[in-house]
Protein backbone atom coordinates (compact mmCIF):
# COMPACT_ATOMS: atom_id res chain seq x y z
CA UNK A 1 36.36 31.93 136.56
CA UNK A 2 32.51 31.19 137.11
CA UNK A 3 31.41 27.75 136.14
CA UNK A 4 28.13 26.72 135.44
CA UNK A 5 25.99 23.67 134.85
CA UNK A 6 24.16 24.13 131.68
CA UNK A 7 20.98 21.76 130.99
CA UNK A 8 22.60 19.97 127.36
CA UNK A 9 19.59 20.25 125.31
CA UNK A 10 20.29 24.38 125.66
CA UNK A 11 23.53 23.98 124.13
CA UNK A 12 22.20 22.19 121.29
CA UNK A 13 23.40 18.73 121.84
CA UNK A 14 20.59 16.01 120.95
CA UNK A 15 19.89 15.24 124.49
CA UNK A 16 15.92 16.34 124.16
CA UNK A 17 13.39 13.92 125.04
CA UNK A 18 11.87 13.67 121.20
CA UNK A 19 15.53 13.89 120.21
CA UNK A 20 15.40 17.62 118.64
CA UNK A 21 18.15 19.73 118.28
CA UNK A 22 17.39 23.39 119.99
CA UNK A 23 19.71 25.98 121.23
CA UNK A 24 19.58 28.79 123.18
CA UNK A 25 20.58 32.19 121.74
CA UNK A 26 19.51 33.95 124.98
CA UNK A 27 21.19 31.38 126.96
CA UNK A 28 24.63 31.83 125.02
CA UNK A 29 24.75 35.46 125.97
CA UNK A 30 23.99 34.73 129.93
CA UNK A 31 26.61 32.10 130.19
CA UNK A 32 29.55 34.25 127.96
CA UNK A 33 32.68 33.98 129.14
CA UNK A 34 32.03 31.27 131.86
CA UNK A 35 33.13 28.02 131.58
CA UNK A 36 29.40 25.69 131.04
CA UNK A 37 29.49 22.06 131.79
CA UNK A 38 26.65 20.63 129.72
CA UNK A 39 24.65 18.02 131.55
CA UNK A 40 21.23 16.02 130.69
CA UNK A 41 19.79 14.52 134.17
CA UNK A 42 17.69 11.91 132.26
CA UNK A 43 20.58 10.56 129.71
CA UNK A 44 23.12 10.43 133.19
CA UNK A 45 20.18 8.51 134.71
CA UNK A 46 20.52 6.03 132.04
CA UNK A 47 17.64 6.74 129.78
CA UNK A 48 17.91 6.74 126.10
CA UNK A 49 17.25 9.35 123.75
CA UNK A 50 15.10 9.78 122.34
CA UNK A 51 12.80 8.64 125.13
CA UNK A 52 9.00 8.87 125.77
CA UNK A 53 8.16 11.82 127.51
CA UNK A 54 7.42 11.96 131.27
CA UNK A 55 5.09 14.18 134.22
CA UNK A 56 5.59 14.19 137.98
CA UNK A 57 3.05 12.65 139.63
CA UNK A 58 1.54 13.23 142.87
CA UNK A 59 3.93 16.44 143.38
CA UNK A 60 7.07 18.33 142.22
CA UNK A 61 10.47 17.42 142.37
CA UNK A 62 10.78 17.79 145.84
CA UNK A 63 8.25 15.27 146.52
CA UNK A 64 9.98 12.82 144.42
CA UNK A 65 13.03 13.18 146.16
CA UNK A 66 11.24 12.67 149.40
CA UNK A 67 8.99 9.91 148.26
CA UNK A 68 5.98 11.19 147.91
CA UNK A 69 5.44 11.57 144.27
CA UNK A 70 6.52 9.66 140.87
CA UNK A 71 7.72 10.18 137.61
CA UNK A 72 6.12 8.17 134.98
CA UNK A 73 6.31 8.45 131.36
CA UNK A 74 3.30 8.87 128.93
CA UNK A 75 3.06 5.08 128.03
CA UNK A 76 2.74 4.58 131.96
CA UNK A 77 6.97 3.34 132.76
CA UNK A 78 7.86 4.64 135.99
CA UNK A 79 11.21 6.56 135.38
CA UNK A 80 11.53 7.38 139.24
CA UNK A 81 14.64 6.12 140.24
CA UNK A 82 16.28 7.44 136.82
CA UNK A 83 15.45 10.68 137.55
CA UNK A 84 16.70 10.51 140.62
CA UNK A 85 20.11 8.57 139.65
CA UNK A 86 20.54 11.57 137.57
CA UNK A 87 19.94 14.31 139.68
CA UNK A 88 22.10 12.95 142.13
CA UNK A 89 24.94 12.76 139.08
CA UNK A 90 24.25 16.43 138.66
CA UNK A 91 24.96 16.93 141.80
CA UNK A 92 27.97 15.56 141.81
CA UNK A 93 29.23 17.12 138.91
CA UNK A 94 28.42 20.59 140.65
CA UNK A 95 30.09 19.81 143.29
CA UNK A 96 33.24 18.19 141.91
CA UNK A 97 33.52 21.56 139.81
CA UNK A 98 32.87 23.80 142.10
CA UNK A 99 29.99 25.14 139.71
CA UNK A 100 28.00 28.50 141.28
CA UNK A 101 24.95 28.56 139.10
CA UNK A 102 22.51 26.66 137.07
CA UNK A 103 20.97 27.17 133.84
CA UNK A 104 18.29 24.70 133.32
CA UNK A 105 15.83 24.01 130.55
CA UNK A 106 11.86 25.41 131.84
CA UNK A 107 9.17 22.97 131.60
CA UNK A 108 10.93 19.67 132.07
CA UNK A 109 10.17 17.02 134.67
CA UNK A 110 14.14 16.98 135.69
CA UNK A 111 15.21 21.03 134.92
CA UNK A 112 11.88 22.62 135.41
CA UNK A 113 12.09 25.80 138.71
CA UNK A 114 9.12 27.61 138.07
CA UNK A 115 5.79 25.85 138.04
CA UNK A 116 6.60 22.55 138.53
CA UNK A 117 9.95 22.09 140.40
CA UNK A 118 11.84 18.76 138.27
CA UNK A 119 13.80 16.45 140.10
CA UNK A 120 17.52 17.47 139.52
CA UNK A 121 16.19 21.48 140.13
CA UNK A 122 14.81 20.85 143.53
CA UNK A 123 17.79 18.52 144.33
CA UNK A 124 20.14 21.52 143.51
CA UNK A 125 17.67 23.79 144.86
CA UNK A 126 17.87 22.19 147.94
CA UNK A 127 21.88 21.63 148.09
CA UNK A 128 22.14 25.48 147.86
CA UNK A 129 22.80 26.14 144.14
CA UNK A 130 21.25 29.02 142.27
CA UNK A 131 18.76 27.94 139.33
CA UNK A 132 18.30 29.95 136.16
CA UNK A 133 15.14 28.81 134.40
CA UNK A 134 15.71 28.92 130.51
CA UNK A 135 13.69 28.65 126.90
C-alpha cells in the first residue's frame, strides 16, 4: 500500500495561513487509492491558524535549515524555529509511516519545491523523500 504525506490545507482541512478552506481536485486523483496522512508543518510547529503570513529570508529552505536564512512573518515575528520544529515533525511522521512520497502545497514558505524551496520540502528533500509540488 503506498502512503503519502499530504500538505493538510490540500485536503481541505482549515490549516491555511488566512484560515481558508481549499481542496485539491487534481490532488485527489494523484493520491487515489493510497493511504494520505494529512500534515500542516506550521500548525505541528505550534503556530496558530489563522496566522500572519511569512517569506524566507536571506535564502530557501535549505538555508534555513543550515542557518543561513530566516523566516519572518509580514508584521516582522521571526517564525524560524517553528518552521523548523515542524519540519522536523514531518519528518518524523514520514518516517514512522514509512511514507514514499510527498504532496505538498506550491508557493508556501514550509511546502514550497519549485522556486523557493520551504523549510519542511528541503528537509524531506534532503532526507531522500520524493516531493510533488501541488495547487
Amino acid at each position: 500500500m503506498k502512503i503519502y504525506i499530504v500538505s493538510a490545507c490540500l485536503m481541505g482541512l482549515k490549516t491555511r495561513y488566512d484560515g481558508k478552506v481549499i481542496a485539491s481536485d487534481r490532488l485527489r486523483e494523484a493520491v487515489a487509492g493510497a493511504i494520505c496522512i494529512p500534515v500542516c508543518p506550521e500548525q505541528l510547529g505550534g503556530l496558530p491558524t489563522p496566522r500572519v503570513a511569512a517569506d524566507l529570508i536571506g535564502g530557501n529552505g535549505h538555508d534555513v535549515l543550515a542557518g543561513r536564512a530566516r523566516v519572518v512573518t509580514r508584521e516582522g515575528l521571526d517564525v524560524t524555529e517553528n518552521f523548523i520544529l515542524g519540519a522536523r515533525q514531518v519528518l518524523g511522521i514520514a518516517r514512522q509511516q514509512q511514507v514514499t512520497k510527498a504532496f505538498l502545497k506550491s508557493q508556501s514558505p514550509s511546502c514550497g519545491s519549485r522556486s523557493a524551496i520551504g523549510v519542511t520540502a528541503a528537509l524531506l528533500i534532503s532526507e531522500g523523500y520524493t516531493i510533488v509540488e501541488m495547487e
